[in-house]
PDB file of N, CA and C in Angstrom:
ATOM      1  N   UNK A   1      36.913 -14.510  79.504  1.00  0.00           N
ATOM      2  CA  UNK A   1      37.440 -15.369  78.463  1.00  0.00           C
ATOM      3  C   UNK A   1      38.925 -15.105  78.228  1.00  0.00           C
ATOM      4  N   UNK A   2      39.492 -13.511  78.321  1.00  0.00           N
ATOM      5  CA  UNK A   2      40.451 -13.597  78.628  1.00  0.00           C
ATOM      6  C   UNK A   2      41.592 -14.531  78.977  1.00  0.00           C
ATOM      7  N   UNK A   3      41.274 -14.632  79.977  1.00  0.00           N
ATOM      8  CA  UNK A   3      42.302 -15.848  81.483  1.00  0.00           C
ATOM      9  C   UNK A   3      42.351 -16.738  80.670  1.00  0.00           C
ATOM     10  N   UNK A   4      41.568 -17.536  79.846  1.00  0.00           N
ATOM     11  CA  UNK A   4      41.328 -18.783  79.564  1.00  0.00           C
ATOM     12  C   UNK A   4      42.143 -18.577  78.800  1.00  0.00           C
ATOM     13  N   UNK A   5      42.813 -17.504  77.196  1.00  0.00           N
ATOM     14  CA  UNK A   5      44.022 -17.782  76.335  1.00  0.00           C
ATOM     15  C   UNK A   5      45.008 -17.806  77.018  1.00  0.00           C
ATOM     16  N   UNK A   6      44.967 -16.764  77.795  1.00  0.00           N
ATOM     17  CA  UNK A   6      46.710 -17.099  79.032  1.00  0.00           C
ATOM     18  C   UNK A   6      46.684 -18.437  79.606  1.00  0.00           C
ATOM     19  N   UNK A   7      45.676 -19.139  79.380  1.00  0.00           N
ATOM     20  CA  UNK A   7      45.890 -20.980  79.710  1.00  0.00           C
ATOM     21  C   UNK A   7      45.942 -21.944  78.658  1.00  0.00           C
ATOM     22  N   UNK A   8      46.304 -21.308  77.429  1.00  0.00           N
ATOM     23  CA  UNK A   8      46.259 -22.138  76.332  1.00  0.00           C
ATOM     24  C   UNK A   8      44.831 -22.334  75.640  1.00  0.00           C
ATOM     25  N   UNK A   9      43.811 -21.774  75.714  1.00  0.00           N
ATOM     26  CA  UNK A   9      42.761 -22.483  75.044  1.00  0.00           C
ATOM     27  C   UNK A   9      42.592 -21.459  73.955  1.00  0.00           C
ATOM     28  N   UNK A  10      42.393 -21.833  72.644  1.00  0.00           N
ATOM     29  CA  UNK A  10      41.851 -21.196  71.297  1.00  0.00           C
ATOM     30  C   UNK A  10      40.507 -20.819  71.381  1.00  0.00           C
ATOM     31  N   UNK A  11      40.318 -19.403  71.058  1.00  0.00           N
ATOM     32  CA  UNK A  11      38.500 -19.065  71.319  1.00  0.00           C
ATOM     33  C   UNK A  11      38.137 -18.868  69.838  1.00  0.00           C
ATOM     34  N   UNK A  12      36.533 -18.399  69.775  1.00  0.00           N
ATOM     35  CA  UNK A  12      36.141 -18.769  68.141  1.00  0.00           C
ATOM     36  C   UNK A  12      35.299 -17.979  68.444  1.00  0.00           C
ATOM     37  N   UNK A  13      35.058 -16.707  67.111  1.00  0.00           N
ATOM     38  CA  UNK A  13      34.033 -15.619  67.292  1.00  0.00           C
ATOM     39  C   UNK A  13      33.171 -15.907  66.095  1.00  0.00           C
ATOM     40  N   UNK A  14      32.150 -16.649  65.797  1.00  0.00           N
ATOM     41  CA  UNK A  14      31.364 -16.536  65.187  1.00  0.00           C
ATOM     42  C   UNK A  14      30.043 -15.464  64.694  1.00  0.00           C
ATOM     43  N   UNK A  15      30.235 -15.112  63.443  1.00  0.00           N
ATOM     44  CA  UNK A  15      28.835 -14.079  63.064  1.00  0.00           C
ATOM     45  C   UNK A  15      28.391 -14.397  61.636  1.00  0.00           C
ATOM     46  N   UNK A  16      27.279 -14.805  62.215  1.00  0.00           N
ATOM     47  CA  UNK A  16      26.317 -15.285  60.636  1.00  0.00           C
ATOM     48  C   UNK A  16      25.063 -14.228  60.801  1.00  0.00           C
ATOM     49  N   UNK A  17      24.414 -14.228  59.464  1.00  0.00           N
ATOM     50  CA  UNK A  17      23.646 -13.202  59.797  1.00  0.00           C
ATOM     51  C   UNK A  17      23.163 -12.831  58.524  1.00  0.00           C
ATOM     52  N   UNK A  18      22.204 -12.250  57.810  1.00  0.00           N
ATOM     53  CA  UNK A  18      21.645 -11.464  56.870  1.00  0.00           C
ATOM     54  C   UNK A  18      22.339 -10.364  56.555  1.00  0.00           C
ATOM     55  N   UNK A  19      23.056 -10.174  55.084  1.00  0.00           N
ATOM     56  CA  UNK A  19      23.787  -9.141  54.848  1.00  0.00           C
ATOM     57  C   UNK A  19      22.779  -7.580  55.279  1.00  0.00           C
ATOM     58  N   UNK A  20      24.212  -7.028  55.817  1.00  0.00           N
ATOM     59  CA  UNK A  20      23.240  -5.338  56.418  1.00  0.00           C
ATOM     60  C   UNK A  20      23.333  -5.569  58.126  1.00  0.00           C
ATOM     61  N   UNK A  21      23.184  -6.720  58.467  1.00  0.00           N
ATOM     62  CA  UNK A  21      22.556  -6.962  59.633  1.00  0.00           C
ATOM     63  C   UNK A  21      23.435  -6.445  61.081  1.00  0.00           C
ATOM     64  N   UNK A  22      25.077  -6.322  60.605  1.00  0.00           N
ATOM     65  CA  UNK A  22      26.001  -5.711  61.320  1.00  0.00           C
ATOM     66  C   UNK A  22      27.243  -6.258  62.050  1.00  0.00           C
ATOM     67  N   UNK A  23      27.133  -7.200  61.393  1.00  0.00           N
ATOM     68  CA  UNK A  23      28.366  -8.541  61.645  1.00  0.00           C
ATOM     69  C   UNK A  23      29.545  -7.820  61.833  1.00  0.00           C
ATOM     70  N   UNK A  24      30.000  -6.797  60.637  1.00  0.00           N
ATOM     71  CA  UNK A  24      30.928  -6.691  60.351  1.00  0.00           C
ATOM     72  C   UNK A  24      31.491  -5.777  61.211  1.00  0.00           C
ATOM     73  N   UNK A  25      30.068  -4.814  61.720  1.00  0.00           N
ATOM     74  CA  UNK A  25      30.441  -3.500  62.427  1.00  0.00           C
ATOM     75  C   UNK A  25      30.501  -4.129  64.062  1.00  0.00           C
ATOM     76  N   UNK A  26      29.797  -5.134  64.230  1.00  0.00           N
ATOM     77  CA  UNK A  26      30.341  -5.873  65.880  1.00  0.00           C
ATOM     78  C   UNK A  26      31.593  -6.643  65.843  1.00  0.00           C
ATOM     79  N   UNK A  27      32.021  -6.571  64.805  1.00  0.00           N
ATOM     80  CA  UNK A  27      33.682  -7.618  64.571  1.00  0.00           C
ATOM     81  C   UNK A  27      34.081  -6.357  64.971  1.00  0.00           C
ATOM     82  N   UNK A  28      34.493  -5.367  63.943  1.00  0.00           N
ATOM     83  CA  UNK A  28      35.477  -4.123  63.969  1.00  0.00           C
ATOM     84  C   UNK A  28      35.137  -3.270  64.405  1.00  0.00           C
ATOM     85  N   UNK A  29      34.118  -3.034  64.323  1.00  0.00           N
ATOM     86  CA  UNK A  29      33.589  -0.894  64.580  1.00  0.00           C
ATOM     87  C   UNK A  29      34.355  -0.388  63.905  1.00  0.00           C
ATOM     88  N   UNK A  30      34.439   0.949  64.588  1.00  0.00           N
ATOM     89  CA  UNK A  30      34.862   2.099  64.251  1.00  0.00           C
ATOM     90  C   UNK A  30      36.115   2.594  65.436  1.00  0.00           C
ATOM     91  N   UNK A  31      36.835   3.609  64.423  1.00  0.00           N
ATOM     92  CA  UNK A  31      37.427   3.500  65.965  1.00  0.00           C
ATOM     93  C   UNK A  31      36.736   4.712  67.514  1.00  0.00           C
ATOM     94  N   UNK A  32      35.627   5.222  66.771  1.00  0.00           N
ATOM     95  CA  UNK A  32      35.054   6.362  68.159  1.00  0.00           C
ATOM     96  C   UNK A  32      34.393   4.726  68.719  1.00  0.00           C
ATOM     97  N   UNK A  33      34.285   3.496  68.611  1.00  0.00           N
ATOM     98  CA  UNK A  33      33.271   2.604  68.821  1.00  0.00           C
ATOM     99  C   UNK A  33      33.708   1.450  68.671  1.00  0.00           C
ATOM    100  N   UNK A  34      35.401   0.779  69.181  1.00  0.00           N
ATOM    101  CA  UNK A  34      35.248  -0.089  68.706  1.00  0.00           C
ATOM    102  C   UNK A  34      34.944  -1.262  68.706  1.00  0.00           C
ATOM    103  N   UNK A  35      34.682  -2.889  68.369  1.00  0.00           N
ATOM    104  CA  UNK A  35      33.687  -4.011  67.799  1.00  0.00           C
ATOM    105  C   UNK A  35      34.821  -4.482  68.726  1.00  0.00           C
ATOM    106  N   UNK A  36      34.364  -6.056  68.694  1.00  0.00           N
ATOM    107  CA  UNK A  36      34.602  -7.191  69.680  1.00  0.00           C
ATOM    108  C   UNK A  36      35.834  -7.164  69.316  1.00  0.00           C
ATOM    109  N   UNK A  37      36.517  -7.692  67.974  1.00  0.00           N
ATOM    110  CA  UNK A  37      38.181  -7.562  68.301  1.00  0.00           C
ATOM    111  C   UNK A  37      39.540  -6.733  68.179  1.00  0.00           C
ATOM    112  N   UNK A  38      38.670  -5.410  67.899  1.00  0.00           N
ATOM    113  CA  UNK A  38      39.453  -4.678  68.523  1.00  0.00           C
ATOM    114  C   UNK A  38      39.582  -4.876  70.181  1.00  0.00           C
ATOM    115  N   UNK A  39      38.614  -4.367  70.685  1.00  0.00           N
ATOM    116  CA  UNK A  39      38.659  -4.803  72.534  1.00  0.00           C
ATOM    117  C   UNK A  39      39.419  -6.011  72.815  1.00  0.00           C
ATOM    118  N   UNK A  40      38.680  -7.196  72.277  1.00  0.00           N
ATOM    119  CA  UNK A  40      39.615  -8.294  72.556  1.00  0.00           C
ATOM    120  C   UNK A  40      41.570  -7.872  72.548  1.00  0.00           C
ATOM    121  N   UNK A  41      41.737  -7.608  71.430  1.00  0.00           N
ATOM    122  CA  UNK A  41      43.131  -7.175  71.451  1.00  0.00           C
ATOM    123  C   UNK A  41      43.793  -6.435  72.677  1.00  0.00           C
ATOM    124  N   UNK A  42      42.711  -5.223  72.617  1.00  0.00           N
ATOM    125  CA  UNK A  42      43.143  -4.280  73.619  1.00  0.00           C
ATOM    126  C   UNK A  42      43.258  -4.849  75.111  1.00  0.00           C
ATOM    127  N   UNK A  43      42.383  -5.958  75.479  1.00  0.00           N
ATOM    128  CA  UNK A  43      42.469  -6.581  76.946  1.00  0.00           C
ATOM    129  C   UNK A  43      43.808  -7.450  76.956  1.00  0.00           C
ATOM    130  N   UNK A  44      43.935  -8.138  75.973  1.00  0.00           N
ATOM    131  CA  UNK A  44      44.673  -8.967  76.121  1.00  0.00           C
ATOM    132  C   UNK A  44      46.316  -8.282  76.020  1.00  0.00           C
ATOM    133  N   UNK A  45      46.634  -7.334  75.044  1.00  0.00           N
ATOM    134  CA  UNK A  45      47.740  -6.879  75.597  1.00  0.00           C
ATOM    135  C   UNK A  45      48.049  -5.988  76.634  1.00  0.00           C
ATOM    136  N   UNK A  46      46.899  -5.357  77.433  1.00  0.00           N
ATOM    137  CA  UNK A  46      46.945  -4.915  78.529  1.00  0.00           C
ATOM    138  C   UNK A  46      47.557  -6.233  79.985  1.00  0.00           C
ATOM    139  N   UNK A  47      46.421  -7.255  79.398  1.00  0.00           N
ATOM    140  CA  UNK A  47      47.322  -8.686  80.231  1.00  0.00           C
ATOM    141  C   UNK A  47      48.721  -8.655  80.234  1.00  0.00           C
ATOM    142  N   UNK A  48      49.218  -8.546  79.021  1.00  0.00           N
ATOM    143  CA  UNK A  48      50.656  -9.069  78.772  1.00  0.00           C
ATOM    144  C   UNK A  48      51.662  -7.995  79.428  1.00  0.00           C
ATOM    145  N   UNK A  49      51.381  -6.793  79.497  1.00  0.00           N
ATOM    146  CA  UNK A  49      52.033  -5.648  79.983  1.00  0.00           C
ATOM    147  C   UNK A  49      51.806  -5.843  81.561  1.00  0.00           C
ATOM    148  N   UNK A  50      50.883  -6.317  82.328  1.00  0.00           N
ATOM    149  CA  UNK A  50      50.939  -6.673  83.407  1.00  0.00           C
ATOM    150  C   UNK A  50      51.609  -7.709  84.082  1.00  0.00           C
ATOM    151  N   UNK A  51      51.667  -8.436  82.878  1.00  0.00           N
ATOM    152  CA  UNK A  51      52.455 -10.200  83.561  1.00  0.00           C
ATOM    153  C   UNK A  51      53.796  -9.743  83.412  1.00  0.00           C
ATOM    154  N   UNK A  52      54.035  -9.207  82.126  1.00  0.00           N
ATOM    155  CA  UNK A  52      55.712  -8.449  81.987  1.00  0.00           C
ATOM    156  C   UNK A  52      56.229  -7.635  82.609  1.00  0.00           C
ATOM    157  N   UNK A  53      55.642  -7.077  83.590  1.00  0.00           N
ATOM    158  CA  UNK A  53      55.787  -6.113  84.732  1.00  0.00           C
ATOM    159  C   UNK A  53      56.167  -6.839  85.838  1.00  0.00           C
ATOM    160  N   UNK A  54      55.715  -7.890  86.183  1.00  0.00           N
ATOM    161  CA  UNK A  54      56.112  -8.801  87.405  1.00  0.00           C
ATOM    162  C   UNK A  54      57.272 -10.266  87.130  1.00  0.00           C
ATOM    163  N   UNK A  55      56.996 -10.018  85.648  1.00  0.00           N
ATOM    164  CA  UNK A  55      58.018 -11.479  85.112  1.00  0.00           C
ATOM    165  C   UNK A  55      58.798 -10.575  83.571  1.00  0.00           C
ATOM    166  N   UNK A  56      59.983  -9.695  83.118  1.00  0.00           N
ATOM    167  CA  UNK A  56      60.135  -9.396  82.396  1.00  0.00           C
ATOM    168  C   UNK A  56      60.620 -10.146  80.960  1.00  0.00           C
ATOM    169  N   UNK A  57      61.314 -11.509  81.389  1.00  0.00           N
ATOM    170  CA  UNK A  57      61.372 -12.432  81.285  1.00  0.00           C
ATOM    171  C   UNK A  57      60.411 -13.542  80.097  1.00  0.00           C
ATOM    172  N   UNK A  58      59.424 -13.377  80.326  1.00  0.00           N
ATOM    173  CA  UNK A  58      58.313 -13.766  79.801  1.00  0.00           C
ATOM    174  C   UNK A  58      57.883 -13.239  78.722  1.00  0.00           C
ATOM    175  N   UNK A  59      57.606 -14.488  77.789  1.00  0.00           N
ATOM    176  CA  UNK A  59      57.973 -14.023  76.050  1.00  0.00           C
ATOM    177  C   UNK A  59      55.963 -14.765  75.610  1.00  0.00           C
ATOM    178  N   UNK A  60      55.613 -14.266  74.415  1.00  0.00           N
ATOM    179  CA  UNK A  60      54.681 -14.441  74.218  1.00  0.00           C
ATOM    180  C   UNK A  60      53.993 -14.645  73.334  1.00  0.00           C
ATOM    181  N   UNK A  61      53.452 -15.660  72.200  1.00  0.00           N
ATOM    182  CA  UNK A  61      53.172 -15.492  70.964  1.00  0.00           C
ATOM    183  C   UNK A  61      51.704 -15.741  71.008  1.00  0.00           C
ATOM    184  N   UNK A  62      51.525 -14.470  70.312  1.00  0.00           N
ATOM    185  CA  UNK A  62      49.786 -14.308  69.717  1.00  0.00           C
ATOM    186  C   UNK A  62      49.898 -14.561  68.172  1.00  0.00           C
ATOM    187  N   UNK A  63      48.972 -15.399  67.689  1.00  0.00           N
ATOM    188  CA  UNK A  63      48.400 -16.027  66.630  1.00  0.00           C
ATOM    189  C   UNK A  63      46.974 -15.640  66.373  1.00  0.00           C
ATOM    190  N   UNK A  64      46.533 -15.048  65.462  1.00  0.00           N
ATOM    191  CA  UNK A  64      45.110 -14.906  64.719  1.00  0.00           C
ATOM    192  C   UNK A  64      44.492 -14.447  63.647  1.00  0.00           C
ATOM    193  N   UNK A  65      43.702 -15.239  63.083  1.00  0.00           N
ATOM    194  CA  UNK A  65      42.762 -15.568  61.828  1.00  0.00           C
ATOM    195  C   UNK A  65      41.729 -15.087  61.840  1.00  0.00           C
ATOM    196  N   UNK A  66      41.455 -14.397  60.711  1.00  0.00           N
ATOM    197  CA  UNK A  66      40.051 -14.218  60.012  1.00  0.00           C
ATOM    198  C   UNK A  66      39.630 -14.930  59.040  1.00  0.00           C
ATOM    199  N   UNK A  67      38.389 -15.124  58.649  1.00  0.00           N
ATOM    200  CA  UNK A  67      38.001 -15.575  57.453  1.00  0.00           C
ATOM    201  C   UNK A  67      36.650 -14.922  57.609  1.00  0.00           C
ATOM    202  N   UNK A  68      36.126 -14.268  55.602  1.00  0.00           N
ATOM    203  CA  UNK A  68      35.131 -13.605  55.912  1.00  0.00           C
ATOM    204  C   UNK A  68      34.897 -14.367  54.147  1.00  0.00           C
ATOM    205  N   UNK A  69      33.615 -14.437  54.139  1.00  0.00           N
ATOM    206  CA  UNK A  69      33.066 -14.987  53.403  1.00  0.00           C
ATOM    207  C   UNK A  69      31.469 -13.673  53.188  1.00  0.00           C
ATOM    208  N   UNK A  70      32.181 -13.840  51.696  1.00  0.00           N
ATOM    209  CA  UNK A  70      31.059 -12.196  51.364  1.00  0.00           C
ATOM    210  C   UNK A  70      30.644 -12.777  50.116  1.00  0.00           C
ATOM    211  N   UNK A  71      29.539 -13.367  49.495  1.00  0.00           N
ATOM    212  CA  UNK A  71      29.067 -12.959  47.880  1.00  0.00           C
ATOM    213  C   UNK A  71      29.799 -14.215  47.807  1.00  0.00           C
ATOM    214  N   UNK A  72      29.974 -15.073  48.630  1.00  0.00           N
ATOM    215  CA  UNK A  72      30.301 -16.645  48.270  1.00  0.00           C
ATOM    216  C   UNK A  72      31.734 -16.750  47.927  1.00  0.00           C
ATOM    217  N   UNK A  73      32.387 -15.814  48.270  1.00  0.00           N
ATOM    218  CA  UNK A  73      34.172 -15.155  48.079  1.00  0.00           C
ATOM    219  C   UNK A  73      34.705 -15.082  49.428  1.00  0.00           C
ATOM    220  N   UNK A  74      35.721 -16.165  49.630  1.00  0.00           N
ATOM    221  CA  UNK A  74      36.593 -16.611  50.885  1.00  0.00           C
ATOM    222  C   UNK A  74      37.631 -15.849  50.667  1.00  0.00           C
ATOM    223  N   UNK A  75      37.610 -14.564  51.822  1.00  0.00           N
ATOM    224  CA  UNK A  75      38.791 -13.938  52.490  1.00  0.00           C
ATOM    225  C   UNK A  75      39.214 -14.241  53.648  1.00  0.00           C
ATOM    226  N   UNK A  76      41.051 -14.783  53.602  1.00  0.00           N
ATOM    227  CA  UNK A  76      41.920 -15.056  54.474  1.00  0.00           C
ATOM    228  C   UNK A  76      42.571 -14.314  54.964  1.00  0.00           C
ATOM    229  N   UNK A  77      42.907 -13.889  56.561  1.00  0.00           N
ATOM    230  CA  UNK A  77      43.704 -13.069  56.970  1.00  0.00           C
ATOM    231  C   UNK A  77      44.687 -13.615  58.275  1.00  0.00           C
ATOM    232  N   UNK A  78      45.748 -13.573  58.578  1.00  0.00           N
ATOM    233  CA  UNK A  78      46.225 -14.635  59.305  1.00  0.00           C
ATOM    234  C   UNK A  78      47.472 -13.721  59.687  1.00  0.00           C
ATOM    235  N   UNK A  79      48.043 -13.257  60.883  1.00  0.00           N
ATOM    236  CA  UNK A  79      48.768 -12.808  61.834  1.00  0.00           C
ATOM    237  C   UNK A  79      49.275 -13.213  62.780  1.00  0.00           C
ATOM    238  N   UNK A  80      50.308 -12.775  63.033  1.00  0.00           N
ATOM    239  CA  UNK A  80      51.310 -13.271  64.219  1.00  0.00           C
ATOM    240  C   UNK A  80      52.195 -12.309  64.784  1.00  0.00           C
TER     241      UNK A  80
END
């Protein structure tokens, strides 16, 4: 899934679930353990350090959102 943001496409991590159930701990983990976007992060700027190695040249903007909805209370988080 990777390859596919280095081609422009927006991905979407969905987790619904029964509070307890571990949504939160497969988003983030821990760090001895960590959850889907930490890794995600970690692959993808490993990408960028590789393409910048062969093209130094090459500039790059990462964009990304959370939204977590707890107890019917919308939290926004939004980075660049």
């Amino acid at each position: 899934m990777t390859h596919q943001a280095f081609e422009g496409w927006n991905g979407t991590i969905f987790a619904y679930g029964q509070t307890g159930s571990g949504k939160s701990f497969s988003m983030g983990g821990t760090k001895e353990m960590p959850g889907m976007v930490p890794k995600m992060c970690q692959d993808i700027y490993k990408k960028i350090e590789t393409i910048q190695a062969d093209s130094p040249k090459v500039k790059f903007l990462i964009t990304c959102s959370f939204l977590e909805i707890y107890n019917e209370v919308r939290t926004d988080c939004r980075t660049s």
